[in-house]
PDB file of N, CA and C in Angstrom:
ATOM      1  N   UNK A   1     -27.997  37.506 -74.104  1.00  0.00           N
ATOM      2  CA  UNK A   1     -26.902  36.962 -73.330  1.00  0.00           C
ATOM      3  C   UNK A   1     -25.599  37.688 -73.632  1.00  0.00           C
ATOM      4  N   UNK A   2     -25.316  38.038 -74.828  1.00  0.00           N
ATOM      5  CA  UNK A   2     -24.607  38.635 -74.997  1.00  0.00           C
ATOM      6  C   UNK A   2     -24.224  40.185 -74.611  1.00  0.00           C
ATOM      7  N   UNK A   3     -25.066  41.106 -74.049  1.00  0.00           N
ATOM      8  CA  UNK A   3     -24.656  42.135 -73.717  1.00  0.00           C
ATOM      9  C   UNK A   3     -24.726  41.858 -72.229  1.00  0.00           C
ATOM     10  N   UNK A   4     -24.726  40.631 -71.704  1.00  0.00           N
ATOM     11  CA  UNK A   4     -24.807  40.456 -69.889  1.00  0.00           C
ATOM     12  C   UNK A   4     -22.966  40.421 -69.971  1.00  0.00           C
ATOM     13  N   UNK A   5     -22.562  39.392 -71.278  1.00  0.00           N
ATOM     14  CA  UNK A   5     -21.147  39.238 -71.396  1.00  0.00           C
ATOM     15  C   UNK A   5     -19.936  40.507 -71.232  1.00  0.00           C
ATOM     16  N   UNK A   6     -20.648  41.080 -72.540  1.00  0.00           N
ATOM     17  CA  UNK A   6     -20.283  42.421 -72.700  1.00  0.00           C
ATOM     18  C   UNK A   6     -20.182  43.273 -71.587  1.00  0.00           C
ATOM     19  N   UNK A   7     -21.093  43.336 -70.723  1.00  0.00           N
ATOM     20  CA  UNK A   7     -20.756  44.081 -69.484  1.00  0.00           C
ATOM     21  C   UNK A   7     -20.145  43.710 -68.497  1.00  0.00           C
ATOM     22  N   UNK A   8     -19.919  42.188 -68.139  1.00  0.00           N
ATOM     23  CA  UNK A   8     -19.312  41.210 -67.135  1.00  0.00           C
ATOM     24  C   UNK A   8     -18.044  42.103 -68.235  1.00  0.00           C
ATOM     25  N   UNK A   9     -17.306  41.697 -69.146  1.00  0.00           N
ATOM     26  CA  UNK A   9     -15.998  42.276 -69.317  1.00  0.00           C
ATOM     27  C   UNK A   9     -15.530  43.833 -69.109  1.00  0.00           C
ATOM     28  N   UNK A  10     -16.342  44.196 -69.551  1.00  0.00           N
ATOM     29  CA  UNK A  10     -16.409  45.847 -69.337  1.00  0.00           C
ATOM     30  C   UNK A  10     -16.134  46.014 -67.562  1.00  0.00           C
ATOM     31  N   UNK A  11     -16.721  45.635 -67.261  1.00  0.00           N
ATOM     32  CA  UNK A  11     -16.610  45.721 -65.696  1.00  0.00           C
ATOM     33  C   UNK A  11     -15.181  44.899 -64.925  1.00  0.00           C
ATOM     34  N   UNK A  12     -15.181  44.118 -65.394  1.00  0.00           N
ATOM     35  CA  UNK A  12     -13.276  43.226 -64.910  1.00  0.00           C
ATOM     36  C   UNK A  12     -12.371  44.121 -65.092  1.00  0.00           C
ATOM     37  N   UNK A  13     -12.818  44.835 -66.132  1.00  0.00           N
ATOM     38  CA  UNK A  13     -11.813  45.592 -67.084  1.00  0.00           C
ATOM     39  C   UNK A  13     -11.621  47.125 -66.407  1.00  0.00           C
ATOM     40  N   UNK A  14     -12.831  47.608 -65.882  1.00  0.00           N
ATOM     41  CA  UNK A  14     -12.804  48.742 -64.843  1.00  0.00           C
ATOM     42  C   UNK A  14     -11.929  48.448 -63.846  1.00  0.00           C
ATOM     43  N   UNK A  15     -11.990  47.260 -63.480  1.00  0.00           N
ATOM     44  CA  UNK A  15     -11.706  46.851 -62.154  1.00  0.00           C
ATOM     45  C   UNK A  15      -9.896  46.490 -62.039  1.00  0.00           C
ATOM     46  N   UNK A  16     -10.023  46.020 -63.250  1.00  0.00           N
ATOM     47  CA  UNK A  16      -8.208  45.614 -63.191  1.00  0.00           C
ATOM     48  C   UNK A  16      -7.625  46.996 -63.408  1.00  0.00           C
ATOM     49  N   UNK A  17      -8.184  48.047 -64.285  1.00  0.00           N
ATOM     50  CA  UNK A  17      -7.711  49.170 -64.516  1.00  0.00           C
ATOM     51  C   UNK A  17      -7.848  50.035 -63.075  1.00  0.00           C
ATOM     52  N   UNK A  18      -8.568  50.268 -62.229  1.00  0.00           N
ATOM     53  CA  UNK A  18      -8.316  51.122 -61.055  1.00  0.00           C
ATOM     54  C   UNK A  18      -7.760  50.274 -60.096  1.00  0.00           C
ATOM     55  N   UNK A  19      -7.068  48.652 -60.017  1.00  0.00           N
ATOM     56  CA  UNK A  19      -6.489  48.459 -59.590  1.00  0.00           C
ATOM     57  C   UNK A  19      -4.853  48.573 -59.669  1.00  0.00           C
ATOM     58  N   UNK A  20      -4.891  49.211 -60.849  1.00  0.00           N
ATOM     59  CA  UNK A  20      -3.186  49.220 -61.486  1.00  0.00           C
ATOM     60  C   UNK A  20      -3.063  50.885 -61.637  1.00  0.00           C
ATOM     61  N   UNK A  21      -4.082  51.452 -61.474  1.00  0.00           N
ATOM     62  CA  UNK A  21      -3.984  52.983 -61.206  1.00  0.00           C
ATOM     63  C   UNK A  21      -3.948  53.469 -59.950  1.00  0.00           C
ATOM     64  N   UNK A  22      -4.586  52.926 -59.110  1.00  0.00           N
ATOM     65  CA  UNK A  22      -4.955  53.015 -57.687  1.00  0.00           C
ATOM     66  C   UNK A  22      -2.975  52.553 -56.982  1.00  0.00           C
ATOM     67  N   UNK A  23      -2.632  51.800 -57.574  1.00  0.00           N
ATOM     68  CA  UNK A  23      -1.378  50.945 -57.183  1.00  0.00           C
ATOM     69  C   UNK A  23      -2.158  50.038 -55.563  1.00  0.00           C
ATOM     70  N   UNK A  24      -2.848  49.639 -56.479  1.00  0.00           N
ATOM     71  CA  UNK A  24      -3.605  47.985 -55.235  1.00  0.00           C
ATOM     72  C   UNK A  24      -2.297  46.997 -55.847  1.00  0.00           C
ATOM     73  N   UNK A  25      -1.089  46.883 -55.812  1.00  0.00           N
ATOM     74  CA  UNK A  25      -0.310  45.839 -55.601  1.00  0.00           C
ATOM     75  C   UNK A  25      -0.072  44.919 -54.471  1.00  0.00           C
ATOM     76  N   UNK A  26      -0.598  43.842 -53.888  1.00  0.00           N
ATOM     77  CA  UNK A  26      -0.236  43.238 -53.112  1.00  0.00           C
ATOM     78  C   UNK A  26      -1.278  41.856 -53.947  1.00  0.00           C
ATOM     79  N   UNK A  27      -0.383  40.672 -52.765  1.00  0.00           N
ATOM     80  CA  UNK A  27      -0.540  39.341 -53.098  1.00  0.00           C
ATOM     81  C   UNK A  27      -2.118  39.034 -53.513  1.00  0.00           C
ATOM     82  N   UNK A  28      -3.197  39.635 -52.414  1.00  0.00           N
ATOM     83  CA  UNK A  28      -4.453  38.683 -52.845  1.00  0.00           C
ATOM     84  C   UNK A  28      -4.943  39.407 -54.083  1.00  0.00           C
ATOM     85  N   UNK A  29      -4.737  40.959 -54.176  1.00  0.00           N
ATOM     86  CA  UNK A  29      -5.590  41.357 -55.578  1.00  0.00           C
ATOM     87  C   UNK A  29      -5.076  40.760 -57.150  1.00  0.00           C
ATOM     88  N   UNK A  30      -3.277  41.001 -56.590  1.00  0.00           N
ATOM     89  CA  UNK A  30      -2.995  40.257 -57.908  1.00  0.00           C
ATOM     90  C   UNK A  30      -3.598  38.836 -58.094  1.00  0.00           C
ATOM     91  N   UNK A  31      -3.796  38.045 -57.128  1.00  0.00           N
ATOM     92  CA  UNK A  31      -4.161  36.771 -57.547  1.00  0.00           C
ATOM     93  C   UNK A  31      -6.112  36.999 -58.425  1.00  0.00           C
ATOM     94  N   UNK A  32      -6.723  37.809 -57.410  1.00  0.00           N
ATOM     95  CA  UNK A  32      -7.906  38.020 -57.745  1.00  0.00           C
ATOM     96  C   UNK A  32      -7.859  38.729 -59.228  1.00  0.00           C
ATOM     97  N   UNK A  33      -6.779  39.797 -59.923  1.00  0.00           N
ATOM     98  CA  UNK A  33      -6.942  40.008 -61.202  1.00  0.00           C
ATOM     99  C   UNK A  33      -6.215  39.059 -61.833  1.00  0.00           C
ATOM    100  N   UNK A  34      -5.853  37.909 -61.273  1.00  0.00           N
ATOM    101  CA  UNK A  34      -5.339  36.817 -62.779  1.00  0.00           C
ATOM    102  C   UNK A  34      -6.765  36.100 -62.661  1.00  0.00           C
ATOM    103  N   UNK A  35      -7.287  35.629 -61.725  1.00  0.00           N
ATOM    104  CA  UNK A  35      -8.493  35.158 -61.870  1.00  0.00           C
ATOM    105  C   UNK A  35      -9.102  35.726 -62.617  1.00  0.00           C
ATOM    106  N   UNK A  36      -9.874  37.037 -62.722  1.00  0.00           N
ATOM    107  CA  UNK A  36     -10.460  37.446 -63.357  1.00  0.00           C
ATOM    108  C   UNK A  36      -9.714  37.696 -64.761  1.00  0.00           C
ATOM    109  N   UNK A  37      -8.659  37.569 -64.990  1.00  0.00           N
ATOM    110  CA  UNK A  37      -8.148  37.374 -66.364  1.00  0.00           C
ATOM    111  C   UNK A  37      -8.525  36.236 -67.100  1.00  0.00           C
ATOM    112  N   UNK A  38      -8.826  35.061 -66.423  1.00  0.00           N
ATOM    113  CA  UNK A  38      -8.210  33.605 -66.786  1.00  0.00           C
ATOM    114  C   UNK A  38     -10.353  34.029 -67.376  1.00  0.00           C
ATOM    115  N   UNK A  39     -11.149  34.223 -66.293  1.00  0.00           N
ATOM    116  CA  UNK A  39     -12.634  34.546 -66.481  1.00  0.00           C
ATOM    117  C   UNK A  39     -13.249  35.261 -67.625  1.00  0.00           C
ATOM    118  N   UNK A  40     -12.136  36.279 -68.121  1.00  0.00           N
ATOM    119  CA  UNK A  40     -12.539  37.242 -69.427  1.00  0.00           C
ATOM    120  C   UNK A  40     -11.543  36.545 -70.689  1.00  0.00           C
ATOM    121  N   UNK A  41     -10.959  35.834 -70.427  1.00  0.00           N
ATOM    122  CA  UNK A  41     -10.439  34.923 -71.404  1.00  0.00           C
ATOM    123  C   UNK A  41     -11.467  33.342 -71.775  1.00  0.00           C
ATOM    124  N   UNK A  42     -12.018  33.353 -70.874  1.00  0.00           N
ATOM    125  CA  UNK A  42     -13.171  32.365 -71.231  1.00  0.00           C
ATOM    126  C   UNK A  42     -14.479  32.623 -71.357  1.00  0.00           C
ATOM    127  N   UNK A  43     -14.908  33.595 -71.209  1.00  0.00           N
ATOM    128  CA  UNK A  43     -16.091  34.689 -71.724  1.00  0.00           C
ATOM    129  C   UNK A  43     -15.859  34.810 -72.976  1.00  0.00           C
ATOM    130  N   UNK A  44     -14.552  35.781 -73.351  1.00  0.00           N
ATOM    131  CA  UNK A  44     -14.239  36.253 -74.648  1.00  0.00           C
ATOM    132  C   UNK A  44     -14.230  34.656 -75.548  1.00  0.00           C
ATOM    133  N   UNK A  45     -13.452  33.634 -75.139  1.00  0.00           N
ATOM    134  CA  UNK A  45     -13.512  32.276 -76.314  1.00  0.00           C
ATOM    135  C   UNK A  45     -14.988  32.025 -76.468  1.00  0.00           C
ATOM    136  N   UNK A  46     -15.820  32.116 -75.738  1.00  0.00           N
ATOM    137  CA  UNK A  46     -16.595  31.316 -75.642  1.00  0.00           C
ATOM    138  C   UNK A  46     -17.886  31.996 -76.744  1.00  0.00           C
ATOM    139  N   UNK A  47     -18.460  33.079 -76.043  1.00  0.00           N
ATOM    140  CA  UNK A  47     -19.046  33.974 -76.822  1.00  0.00           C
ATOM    141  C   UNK A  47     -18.836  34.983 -78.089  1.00  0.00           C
ATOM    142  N   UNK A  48     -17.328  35.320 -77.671  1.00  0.00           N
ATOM    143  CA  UNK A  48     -17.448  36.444 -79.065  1.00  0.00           C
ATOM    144  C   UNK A  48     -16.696  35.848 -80.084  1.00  0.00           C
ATOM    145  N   UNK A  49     -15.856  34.603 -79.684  1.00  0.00           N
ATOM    146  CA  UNK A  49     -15.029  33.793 -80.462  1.00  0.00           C
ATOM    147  C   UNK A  49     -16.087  32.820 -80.948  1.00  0.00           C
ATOM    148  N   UNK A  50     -16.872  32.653 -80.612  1.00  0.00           N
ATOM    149  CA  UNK A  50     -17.836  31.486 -81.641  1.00  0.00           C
ATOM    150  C   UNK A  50     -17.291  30.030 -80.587  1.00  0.00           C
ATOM    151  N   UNK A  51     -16.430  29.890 -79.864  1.00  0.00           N
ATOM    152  CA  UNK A  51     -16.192  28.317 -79.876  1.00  0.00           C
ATOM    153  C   UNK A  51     -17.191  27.984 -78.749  1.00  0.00           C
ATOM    154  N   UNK A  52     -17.938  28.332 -78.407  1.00  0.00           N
ATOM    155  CA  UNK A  52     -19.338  27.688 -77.589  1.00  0.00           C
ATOM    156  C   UNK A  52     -19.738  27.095 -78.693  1.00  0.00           C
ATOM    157  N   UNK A  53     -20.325  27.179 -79.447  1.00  0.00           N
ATOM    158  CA  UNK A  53     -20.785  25.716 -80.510  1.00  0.00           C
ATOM    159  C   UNK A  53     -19.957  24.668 -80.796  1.00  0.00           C
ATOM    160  N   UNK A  54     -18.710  24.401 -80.785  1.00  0.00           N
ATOM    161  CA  UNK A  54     -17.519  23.564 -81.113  1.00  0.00           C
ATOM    162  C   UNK A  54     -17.580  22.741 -80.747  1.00  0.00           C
ATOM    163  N   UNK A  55     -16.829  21.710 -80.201  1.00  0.00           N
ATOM    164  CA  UNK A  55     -16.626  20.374 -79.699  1.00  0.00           C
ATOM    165  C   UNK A  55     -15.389  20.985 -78.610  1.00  0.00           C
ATOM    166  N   UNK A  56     -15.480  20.000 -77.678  1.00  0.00           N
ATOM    167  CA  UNK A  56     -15.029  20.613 -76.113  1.00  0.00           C
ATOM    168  C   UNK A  56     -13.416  20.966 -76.842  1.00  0.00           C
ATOM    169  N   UNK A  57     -13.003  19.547 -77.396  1.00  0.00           N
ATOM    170  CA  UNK A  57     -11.653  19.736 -77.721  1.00  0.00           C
ATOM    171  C   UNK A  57     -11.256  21.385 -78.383  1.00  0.00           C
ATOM    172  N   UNK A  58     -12.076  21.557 -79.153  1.00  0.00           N
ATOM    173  CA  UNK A  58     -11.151  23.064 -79.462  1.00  0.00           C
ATOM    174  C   UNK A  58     -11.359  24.166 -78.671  1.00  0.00           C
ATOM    175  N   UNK A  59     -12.623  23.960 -77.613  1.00  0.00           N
ATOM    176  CA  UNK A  59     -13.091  24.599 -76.419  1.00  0.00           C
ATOM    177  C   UNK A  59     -11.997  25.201 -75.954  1.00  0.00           C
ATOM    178  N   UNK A  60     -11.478  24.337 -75.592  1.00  0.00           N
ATOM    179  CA  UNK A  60     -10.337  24.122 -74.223  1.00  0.00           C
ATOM    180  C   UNK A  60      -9.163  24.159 -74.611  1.00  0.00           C
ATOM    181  N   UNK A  61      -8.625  24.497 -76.066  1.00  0.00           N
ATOM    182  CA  UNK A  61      -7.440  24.721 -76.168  1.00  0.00           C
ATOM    183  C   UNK A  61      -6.786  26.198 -75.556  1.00  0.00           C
ATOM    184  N   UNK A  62      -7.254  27.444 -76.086  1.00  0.00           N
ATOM    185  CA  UNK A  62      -7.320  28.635 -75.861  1.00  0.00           C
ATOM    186  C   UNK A  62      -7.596  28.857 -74.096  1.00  0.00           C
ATOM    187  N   UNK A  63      -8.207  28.365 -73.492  1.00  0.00           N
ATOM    188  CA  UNK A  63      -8.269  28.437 -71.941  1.00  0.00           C
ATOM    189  C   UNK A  63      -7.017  27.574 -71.594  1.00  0.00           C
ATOM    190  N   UNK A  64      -6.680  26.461 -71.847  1.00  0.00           N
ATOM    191  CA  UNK A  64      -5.834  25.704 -71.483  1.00  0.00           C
ATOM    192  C   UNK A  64      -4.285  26.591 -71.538  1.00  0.00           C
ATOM    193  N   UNK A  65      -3.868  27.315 -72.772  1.00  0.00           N
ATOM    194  CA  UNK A  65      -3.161  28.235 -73.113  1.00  0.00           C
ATOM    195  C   UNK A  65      -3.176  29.337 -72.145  1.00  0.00           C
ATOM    196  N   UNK A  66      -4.297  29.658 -71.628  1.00  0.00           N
ATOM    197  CA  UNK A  66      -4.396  31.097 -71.123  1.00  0.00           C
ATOM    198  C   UNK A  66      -4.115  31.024 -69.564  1.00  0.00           C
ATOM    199  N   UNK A  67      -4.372  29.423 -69.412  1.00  0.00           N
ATOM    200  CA  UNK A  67      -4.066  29.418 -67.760  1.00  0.00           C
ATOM    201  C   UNK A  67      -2.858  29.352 -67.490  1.00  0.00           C
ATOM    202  N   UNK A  68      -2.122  28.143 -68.672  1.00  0.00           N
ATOM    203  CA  UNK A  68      -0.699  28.108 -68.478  1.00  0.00           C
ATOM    204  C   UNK A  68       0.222  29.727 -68.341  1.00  0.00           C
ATOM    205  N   UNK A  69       0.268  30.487 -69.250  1.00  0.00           N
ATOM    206  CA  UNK A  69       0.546  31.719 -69.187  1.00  0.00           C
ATOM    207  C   UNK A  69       0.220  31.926 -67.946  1.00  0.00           C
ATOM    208  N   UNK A  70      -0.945  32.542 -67.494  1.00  0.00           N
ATOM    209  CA  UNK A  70      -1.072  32.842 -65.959  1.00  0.00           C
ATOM    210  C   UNK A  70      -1.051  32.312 -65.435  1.00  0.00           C
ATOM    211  N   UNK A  71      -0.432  31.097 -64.937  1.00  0.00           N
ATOM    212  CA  UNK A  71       0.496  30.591 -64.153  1.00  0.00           C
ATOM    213  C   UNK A  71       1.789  30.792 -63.987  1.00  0.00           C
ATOM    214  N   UNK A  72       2.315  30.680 -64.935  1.00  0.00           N
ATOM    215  CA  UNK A  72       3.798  31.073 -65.340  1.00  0.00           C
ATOM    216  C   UNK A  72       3.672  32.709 -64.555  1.00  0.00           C
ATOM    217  N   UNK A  73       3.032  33.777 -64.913  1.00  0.00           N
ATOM    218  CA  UNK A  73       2.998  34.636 -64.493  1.00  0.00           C
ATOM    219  C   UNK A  73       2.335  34.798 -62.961  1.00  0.00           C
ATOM    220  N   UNK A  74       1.767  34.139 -62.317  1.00  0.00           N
ATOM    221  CA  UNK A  74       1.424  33.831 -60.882  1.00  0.00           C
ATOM    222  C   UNK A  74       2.931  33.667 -60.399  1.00  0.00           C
ATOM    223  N   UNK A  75       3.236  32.803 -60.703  1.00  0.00           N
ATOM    224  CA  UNK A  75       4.575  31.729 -59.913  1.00  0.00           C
ATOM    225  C   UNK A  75       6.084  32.918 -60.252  1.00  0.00           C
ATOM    226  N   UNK A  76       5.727  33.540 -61.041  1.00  0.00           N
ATOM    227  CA  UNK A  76       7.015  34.817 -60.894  1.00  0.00           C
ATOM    228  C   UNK A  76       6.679  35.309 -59.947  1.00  0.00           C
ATOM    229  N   UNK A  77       5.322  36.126 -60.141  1.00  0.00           N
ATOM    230  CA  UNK A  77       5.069  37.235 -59.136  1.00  0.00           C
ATOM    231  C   UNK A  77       5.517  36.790 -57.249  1.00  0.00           C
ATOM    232  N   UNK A  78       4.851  35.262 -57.505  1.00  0.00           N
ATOM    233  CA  UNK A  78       4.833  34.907 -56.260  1.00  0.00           C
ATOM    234  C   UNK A  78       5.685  34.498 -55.467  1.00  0.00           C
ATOM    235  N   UNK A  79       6.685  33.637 -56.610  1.00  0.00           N
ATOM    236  CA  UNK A  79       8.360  33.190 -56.035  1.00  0.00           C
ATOM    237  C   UNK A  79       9.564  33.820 -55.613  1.00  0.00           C
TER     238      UNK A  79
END
């Protein structure tokens, strides 16, 4: 399971990178690479951080954190 992870990030990570090289700036991709940010931030807690065994509560702190941020950063871009 873990190298399906490993490559799901590897690949977001292609993807946000030839979108910021390419200059794909406009409204829907940025929204589609915070998504996929908010997605490799809960991959990464889950699996390589160990907190998939945890109890939900400490689950969800680190995602909870990571959305707020990208939000905050949505609502600039977007306002």
């Amino acid at each position: 399971m873990s190298t399906k992870v490993y490559l799901a990030l590897i690949l977001m990570s292609i993807i946000t990178f030839l979108a910021g090289f390419l200059n794909l700036v406009n409204p829907y991709v940025v929204g589609i690479l915070l998504v996929s940010i908010l997605l490799k931030g809960y991959l990464i807690s889950e699996h390589f951080m160990g907190l998939g065994e945890v109890s939900y509560t400490y689950r969800i702190i680190p995602i909870v954190w990571l959305f707020i941020v990208l939000s905050l950063i949505g609502y600039t871009y977007y306002a």
